[in-house]
C-alpha atoms as a PDB file:
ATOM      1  CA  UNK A   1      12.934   0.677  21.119  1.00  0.00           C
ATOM      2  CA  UNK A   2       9.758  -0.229  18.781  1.00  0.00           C
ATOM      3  CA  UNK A   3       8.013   0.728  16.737  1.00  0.00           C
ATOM      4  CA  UNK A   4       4.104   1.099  17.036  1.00  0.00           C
ATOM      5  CA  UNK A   5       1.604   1.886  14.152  1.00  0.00           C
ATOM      6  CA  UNK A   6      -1.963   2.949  14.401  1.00  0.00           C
ATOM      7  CA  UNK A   7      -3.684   2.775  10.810  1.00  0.00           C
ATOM      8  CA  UNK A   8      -6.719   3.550   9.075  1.00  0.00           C
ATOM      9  CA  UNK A   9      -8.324   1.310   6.464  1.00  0.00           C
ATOM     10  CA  UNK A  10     -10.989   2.716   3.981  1.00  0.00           C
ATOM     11  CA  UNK A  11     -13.002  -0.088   1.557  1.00  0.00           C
ATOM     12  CA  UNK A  12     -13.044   3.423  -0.728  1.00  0.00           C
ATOM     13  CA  UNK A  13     -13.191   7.631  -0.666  1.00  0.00           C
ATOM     14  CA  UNK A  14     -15.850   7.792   2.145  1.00  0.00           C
ATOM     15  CA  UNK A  15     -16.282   4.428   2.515  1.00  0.00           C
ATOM     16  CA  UNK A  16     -16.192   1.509   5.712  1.00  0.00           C
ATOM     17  CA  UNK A  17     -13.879   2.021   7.769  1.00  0.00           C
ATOM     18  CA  UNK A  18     -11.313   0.440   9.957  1.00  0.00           C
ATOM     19  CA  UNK A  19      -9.010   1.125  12.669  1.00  0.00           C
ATOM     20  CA  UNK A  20      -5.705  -0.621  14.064  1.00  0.00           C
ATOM     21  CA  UNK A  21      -2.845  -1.226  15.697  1.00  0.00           C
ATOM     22  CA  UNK A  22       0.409  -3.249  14.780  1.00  0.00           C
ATOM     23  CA  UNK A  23       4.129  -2.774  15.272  1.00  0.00           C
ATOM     24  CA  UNK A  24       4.304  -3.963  11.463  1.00  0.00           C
ATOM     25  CA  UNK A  25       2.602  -1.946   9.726  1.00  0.00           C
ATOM     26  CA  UNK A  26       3.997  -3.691   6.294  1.00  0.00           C
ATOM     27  CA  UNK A  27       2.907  -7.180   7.149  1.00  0.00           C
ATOM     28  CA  UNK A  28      -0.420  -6.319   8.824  1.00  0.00           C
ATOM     29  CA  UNK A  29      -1.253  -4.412   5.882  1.00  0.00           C
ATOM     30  CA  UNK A  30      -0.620  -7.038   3.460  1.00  0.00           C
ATOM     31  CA  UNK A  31      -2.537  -9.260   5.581  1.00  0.00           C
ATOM     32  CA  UNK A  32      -5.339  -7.012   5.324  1.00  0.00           C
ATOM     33  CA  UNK A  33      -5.266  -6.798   1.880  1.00  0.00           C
ATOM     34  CA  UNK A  34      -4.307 -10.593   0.976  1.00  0.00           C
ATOM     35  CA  UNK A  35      -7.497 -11.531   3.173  1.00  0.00           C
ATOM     36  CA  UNK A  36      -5.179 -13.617   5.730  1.00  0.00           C
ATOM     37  CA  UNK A  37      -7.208 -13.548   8.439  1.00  0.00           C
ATOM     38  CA  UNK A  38     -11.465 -13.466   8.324  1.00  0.00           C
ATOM     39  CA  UNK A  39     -12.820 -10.997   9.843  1.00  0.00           C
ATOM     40  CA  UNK A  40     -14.102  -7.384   9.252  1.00  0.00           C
ATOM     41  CA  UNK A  41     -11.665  -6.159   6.833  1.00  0.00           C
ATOM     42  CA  UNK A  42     -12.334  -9.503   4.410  1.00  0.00           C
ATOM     43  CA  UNK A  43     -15.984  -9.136   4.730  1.00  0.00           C
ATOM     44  CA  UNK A  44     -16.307  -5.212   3.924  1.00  0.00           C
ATOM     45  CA  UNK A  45     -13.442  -5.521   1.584  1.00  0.00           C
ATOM     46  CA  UNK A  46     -11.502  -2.605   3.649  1.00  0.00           C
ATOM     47  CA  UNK A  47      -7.916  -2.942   2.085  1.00  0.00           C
ATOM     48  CA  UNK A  48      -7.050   0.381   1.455  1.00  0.00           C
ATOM     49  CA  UNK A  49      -4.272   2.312   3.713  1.00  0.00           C
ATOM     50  CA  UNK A  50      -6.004   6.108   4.081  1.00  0.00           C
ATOM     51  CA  UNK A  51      -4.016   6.802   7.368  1.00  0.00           C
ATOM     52  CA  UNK A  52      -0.914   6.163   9.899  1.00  0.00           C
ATOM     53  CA  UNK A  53       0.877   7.361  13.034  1.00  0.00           C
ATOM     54  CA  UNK A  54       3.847   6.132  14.565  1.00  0.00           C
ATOM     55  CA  UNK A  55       4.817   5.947  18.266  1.00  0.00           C
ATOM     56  CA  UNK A  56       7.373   4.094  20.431  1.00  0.00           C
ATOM     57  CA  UNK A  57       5.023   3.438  23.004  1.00  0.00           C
ATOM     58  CA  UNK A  58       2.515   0.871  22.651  1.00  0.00           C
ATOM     59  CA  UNK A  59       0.501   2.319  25.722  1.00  0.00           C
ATOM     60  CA  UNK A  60       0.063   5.108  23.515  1.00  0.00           C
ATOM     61  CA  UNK A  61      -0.538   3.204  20.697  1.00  0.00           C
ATOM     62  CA  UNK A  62      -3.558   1.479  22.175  1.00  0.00           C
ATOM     63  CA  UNK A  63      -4.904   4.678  23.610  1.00  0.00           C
ATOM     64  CA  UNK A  64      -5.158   6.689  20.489  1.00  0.00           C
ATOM     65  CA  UNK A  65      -6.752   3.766  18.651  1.00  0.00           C
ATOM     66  CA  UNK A  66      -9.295   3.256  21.229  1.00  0.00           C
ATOM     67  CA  UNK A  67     -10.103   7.001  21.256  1.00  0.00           C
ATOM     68  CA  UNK A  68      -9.744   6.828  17.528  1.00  0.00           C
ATOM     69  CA  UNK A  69     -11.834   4.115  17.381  1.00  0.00           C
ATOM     70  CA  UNK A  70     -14.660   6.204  19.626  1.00  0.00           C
ATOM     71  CA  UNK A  71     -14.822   9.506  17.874  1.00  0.00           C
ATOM     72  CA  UNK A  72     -17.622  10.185  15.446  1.00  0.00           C
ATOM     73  CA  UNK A  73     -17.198   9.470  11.641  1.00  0.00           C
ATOM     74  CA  UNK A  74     -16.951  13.081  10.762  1.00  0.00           C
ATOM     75  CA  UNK A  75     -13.925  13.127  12.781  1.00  0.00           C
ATOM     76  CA  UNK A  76     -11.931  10.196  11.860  1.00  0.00           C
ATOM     77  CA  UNK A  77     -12.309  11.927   7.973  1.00  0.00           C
ATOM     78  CA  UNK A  78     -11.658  14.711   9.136  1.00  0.00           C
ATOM     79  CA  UNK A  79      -8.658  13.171  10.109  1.00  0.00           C
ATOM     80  CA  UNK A  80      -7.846  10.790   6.823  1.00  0.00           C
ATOM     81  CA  UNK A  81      -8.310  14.278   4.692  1.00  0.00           C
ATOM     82  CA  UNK A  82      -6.024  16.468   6.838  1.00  0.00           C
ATOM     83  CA  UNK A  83      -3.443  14.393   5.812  1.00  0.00           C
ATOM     84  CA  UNK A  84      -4.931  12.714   3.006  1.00  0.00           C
ATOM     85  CA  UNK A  85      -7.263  14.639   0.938  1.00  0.00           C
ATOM     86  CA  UNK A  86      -7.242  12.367  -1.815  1.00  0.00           C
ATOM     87  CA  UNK A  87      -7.857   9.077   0.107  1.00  0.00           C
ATOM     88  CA  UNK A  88      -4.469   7.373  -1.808  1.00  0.00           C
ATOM     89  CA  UNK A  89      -3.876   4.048  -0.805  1.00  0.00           C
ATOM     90  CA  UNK A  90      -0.349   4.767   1.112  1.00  0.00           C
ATOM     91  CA  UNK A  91       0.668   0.810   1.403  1.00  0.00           C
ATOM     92  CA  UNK A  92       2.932   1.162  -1.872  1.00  0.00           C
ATOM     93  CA  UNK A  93       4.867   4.061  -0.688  1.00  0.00           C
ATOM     94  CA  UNK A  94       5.940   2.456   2.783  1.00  0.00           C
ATOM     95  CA  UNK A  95       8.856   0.756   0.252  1.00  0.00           C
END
């Protein structure tokens, strides 16, 4: 079985955001914040880990982040603060 992450990146408390899938959620992060790839997350500077689910089924993986992805930005902070009220960057404690 796998293991399938969707994950919230904030630039800062309130700030751009972003929203993705991996089944690494360690690596992709780092790649996201070491600028790895171009893109989105390089540009806006959106390194920060605000939010994360796991699932074992990437069908459901890639359905929540497209609905995710489709709500309105009240929602997804909604979201980040239910779990995450003070925005913390949560990449450190995934070791």
């Amino acid at each position: 079985m796998k293991d399938y992450y969707i994950y919230i990146l904030a630039s800062r408390r309130n700030g751009t955001l972003y929203i993705g899938v991996t089944n690494n959620l360690i690596k992709r992060i780092g790649e996201h914040r070491d600028d790895v790839t171009g893109g989105f997350t390089k540009r806006y500077k959106v390194h920060n880990l605000v939010y994360f689910e796991h699932t074992n089924d990437i069908r459901a993986a890639l359905e929540r982040e497209k609905r995710v992805k489709a709500w309105k930005r009240a929602w997804k902070i909604r979201l980040i603060e239910e779990l995450n009220p003070e925005w913390k960057d949560l990449y450190d404690d995934l070791f």
